[in-house]
PDB file of N, CA and C in Angstrom:
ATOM      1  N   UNK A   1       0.848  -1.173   0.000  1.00  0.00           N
ATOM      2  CA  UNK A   1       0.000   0.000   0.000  1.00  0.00           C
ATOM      3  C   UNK A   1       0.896   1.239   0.000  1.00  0.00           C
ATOM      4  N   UNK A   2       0.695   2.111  -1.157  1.00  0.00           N
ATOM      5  CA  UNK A   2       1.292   3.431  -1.041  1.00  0.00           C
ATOM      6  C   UNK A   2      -0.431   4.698  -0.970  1.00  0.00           C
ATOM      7  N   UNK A   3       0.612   5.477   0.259  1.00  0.00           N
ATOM      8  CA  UNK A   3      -0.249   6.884   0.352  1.00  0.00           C
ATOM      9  C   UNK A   3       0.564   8.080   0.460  1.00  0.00           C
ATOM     10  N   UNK A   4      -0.346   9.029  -0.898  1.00  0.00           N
ATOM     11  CA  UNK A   4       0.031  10.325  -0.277  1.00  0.00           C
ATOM     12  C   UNK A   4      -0.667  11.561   0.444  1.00  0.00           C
ATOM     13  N   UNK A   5      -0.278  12.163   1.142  1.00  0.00           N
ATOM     14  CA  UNK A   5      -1.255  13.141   1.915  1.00  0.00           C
ATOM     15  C   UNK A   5      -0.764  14.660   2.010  1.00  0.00           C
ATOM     16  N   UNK A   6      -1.978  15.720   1.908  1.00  0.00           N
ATOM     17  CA  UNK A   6      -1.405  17.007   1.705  1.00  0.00           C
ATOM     18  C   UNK A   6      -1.843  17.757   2.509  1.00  0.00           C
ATOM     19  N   UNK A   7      -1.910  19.008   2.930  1.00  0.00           N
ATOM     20  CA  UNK A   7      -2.393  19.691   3.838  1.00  0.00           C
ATOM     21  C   UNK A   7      -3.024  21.252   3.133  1.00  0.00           C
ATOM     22  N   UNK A   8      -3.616  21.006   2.047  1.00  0.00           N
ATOM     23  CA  UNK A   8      -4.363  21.770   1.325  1.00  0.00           C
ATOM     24  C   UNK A   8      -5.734  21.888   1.595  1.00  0.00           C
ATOM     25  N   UNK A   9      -7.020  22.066   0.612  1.00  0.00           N
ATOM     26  CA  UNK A   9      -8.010  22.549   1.193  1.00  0.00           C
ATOM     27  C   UNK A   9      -9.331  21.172   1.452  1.00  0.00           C
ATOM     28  N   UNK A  10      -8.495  20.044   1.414  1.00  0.00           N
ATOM     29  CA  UNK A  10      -9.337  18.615   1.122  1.00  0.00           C
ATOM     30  C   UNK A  10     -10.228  18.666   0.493  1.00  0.00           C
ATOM     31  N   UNK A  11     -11.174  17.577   0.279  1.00  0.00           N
ATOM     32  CA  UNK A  11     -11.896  17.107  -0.807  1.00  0.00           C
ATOM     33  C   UNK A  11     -12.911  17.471  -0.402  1.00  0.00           C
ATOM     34  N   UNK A  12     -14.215  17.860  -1.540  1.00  0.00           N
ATOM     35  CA  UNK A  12     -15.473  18.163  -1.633  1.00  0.00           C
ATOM     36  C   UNK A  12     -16.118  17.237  -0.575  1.00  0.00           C
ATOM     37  N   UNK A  13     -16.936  18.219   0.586  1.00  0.00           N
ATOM     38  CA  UNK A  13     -18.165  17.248   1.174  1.00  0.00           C
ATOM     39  C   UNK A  13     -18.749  16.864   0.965  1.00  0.00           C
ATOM     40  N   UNK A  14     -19.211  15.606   1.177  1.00  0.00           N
ATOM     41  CA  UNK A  14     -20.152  14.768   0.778  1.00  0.00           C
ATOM     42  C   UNK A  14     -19.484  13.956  -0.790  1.00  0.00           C
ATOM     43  N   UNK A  15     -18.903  14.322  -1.410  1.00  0.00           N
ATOM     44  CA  UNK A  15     -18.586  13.927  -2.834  1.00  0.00           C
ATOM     45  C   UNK A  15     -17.091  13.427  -3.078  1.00  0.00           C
ATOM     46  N   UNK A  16     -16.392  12.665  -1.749  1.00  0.00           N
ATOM     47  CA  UNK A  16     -15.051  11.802  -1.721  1.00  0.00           C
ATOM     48  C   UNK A  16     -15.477  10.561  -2.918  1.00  0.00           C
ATOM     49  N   UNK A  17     -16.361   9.769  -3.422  1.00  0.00           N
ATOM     50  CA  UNK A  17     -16.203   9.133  -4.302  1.00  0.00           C
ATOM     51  C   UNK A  17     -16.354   9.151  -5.686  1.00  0.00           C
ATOM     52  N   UNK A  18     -17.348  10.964  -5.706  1.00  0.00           N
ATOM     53  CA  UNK A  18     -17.331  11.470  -7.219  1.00  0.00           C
ATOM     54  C   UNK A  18     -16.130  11.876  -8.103  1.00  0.00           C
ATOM     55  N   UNK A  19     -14.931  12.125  -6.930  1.00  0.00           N
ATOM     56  CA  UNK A  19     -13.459  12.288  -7.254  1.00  0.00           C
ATOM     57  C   UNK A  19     -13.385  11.346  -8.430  1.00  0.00           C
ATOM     58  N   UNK A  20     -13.528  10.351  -7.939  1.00  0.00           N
ATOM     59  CA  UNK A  20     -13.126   8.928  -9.130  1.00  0.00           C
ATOM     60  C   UNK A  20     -13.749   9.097 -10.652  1.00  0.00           C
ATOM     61  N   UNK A  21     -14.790   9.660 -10.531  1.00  0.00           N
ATOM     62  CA  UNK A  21     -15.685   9.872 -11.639  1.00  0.00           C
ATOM     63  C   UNK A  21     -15.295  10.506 -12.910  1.00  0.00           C
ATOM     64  N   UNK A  22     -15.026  10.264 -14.576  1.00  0.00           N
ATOM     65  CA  UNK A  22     -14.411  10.729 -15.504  1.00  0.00           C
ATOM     66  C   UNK A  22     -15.344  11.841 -15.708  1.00  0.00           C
ATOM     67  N   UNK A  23     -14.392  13.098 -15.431  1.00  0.00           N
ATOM     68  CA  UNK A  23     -14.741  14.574 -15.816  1.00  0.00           C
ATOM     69  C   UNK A  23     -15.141  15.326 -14.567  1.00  0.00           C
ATOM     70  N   UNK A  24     -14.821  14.576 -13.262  1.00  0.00           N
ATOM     71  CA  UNK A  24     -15.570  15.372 -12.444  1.00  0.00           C
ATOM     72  C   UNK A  24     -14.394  16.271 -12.152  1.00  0.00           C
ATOM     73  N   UNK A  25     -14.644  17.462 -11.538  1.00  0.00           N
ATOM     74  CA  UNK A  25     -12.675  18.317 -11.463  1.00  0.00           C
ATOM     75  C   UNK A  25     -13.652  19.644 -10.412  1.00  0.00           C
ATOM     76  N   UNK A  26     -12.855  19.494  -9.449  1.00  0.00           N
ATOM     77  CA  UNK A  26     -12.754  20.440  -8.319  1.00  0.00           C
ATOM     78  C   UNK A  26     -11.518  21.758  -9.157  1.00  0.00           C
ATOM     79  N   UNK A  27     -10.815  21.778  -9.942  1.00  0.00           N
ATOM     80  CA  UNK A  27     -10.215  22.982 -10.304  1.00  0.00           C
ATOM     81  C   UNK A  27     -10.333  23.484 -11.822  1.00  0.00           C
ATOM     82  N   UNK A  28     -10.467  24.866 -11.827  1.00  0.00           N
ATOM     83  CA  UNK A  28     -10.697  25.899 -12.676  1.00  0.00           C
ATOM     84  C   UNK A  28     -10.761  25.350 -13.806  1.00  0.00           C
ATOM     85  N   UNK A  29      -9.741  24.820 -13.879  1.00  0.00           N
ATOM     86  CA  UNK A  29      -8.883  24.524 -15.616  1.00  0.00           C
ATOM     87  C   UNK A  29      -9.273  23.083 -15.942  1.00  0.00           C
ATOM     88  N   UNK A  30      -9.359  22.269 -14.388  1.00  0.00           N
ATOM     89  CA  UNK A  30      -8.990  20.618 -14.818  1.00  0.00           C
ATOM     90  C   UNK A  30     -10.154  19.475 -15.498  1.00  0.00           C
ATOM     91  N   UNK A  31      -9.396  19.190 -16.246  1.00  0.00           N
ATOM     92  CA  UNK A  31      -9.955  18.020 -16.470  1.00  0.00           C
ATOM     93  C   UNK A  31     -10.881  16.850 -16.441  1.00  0.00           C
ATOM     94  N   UNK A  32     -10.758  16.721 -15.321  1.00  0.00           N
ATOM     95  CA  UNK A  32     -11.236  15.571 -14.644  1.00  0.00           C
ATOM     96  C   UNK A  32     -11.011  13.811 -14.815  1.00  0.00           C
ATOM     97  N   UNK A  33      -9.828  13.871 -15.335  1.00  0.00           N
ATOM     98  CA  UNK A  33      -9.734  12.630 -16.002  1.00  0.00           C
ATOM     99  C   UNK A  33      -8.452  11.522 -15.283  1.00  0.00           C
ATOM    100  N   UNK A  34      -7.490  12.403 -14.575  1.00  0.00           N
ATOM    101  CA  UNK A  34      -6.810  11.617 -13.943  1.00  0.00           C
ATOM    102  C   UNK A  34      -7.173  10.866 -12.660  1.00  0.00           C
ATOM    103  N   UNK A  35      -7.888  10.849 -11.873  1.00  0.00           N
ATOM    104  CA  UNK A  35      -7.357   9.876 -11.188  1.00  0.00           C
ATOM    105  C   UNK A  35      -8.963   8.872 -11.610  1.00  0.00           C
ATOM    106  N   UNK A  36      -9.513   9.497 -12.370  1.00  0.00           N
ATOM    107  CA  UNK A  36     -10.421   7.935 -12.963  1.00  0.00           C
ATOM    108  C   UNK A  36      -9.235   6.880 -14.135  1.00  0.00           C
ATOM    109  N   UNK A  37      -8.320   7.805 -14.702  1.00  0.00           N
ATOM    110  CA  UNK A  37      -7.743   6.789 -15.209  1.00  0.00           C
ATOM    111  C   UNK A  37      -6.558   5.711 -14.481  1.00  0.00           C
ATOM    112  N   UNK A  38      -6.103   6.673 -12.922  1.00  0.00           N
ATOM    113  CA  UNK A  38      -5.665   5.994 -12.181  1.00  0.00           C
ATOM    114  C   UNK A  38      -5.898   5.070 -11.689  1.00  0.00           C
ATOM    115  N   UNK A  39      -7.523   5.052 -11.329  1.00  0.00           N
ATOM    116  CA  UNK A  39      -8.200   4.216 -10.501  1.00  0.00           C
ATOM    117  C   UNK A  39      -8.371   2.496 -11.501  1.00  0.00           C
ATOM    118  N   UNK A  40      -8.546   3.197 -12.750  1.00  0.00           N
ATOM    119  CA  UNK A  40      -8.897   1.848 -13.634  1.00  0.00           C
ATOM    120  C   UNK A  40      -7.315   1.593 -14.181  1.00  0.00           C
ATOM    121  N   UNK A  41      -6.611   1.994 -13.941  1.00  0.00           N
ATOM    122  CA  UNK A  41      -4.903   1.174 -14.185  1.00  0.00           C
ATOM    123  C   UNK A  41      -4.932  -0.077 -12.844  1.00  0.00           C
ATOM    124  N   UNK A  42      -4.813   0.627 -12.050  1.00  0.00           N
ATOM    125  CA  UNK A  42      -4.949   0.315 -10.702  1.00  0.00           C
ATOM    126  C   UNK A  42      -5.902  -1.104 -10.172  1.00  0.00           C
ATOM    127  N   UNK A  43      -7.107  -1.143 -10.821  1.00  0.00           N
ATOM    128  CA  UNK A  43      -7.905  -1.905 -10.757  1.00  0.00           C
ATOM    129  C   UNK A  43      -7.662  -2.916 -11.404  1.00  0.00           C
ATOM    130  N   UNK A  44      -7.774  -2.216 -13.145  1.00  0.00           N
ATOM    131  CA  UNK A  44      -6.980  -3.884 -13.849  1.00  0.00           C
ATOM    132  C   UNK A  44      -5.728  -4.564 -13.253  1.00  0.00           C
ATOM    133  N   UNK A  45      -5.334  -4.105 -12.381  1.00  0.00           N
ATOM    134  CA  UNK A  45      -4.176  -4.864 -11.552  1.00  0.00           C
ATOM    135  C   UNK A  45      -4.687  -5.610 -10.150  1.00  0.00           C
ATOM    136  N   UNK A  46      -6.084  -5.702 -10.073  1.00  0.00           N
ATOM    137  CA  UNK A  46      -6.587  -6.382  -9.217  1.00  0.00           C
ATOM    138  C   UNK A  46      -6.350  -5.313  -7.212  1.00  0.00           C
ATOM    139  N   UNK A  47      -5.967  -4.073  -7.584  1.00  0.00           N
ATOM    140  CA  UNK A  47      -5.470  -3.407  -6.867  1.00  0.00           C
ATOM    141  C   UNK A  47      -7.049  -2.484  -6.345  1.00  0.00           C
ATOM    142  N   UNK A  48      -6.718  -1.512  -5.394  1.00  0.00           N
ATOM    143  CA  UNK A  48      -8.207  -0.130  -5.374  1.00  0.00           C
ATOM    144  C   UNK A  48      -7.130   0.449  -4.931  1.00  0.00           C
ATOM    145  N   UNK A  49      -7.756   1.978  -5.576  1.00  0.00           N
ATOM    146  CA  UNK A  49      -7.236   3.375  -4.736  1.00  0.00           C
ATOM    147  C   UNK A  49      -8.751   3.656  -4.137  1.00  0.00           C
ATOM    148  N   UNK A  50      -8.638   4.961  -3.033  1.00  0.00           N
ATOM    149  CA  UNK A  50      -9.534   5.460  -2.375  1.00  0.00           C
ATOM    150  C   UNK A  50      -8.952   6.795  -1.859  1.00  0.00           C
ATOM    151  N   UNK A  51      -9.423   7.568  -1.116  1.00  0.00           N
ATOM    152  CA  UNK A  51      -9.383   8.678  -0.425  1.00  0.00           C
ATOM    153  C   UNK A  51     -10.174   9.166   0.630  1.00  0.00           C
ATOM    154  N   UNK A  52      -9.268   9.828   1.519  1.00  0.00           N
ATOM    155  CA  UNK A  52      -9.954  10.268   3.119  1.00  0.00           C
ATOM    156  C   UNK A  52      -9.740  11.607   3.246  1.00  0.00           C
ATOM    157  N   UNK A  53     -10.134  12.633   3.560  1.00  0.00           N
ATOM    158  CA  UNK A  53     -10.299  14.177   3.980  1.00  0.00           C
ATOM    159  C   UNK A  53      -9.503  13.812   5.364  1.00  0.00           C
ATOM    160  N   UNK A  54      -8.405  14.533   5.730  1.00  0.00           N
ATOM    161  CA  UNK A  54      -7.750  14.664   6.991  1.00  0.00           C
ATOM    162  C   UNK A  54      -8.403  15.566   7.646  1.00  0.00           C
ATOM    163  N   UNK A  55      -8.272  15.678   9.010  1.00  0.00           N
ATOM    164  CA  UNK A  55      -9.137  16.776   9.816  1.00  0.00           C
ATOM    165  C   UNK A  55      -7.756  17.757  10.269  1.00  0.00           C
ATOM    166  N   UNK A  56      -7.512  18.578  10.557  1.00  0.00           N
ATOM    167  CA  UNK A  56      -8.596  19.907  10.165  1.00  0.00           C
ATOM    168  C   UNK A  56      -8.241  20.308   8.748  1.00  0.00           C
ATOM    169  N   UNK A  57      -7.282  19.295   7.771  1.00  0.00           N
ATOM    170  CA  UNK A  57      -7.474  19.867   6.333  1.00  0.00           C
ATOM    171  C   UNK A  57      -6.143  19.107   5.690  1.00  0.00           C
ATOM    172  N   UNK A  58      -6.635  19.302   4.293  1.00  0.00           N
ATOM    173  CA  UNK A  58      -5.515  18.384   3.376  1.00  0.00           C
ATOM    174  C   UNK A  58      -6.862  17.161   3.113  1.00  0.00           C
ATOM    175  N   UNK A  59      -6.371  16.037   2.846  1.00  0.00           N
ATOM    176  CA  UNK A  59      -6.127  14.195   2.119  1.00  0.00           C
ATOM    177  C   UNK A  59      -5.454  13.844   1.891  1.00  0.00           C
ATOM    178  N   UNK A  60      -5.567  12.609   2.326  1.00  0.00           N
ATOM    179  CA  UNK A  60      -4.841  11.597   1.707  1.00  0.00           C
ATOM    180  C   UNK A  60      -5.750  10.445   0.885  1.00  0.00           C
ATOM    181  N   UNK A  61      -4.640  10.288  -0.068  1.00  0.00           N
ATOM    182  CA  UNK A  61      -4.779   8.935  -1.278  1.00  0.00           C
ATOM    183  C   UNK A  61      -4.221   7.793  -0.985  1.00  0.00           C
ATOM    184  N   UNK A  62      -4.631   6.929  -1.158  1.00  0.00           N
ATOM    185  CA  UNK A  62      -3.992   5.403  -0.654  1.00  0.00           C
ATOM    186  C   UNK A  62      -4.562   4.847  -1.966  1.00  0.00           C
ATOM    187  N   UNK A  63      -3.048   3.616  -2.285  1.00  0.00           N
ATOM    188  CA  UNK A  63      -3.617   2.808  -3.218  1.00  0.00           C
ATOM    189  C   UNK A  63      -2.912   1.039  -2.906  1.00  0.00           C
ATOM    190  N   UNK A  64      -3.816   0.071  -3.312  1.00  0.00           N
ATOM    191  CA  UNK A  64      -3.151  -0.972  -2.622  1.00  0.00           C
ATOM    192  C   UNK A  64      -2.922  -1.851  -3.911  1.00  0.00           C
ATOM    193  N   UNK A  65      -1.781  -2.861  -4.253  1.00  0.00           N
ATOM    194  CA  UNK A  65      -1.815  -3.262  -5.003  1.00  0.00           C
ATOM    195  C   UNK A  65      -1.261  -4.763  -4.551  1.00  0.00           C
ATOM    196  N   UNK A  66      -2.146  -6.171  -5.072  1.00  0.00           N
ATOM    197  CA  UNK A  66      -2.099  -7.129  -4.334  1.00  0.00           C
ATOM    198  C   UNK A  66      -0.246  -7.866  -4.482  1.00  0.00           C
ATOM    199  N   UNK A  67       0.472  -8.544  -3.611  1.00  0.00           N
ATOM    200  CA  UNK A  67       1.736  -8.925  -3.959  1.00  0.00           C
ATOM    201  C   UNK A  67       1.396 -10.732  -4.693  1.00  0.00           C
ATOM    202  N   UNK A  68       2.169 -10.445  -5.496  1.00  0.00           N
ATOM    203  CA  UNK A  68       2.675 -11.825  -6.476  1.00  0.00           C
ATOM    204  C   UNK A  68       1.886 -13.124  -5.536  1.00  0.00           C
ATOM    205  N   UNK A  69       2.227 -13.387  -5.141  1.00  0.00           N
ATOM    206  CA  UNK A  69       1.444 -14.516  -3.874  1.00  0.00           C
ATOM    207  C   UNK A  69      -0.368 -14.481  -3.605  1.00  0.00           C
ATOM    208  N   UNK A  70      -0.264 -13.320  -3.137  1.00  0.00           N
ATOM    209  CA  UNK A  70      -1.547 -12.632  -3.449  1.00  0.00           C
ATOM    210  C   UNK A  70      -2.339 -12.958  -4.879  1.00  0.00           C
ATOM    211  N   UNK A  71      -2.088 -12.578  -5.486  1.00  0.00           N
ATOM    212  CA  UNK A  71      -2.681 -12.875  -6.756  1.00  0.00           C
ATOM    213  C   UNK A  71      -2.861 -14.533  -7.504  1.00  0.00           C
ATOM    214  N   UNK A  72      -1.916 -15.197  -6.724  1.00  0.00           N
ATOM    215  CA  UNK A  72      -1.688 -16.643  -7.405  1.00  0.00           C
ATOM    216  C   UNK A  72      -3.021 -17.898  -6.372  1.00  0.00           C
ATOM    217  N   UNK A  73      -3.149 -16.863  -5.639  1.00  0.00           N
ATOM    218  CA  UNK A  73      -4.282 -17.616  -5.230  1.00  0.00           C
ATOM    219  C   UNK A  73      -5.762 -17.511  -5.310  1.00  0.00           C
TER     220      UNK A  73
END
């Protein structure tokens, strides 16, 4: 499992799993396309990412990806 965590303005209330969603974008300019394409790299690897709002501010991202052993069973 890798996570990263920031101390910025965290994620939309109520809407931590619309993040994932292709096109959804909390900024001006963005996109919305990366971390749905993260999430489905990630997945076809039998892996999940997710995300948590830190208190009193920031998130963190965690993503888990199963080990060799793991997978053979």
């Amino acid at each position: 499992m890798i996570s990263v965590s920031d101390t910025g303005a965290g994620l939309p209330p109520g809407q931590t799993e619309k993040i994932f969603n292709a096109f959804f974008t909390t900024k001006l300019h963005g996109t919305g396309m990366g971390l749905s394409i993260s999430r489905s790299i990630i997945e076809s690897h039998e892996g999940s990412l997710w995300a948590v709002n830190n208190s009193p501010r920031g998130a963190s991202f965690y993503f888990a990806l199963p080990t060799k052993a793991e997978a053979q069973e």
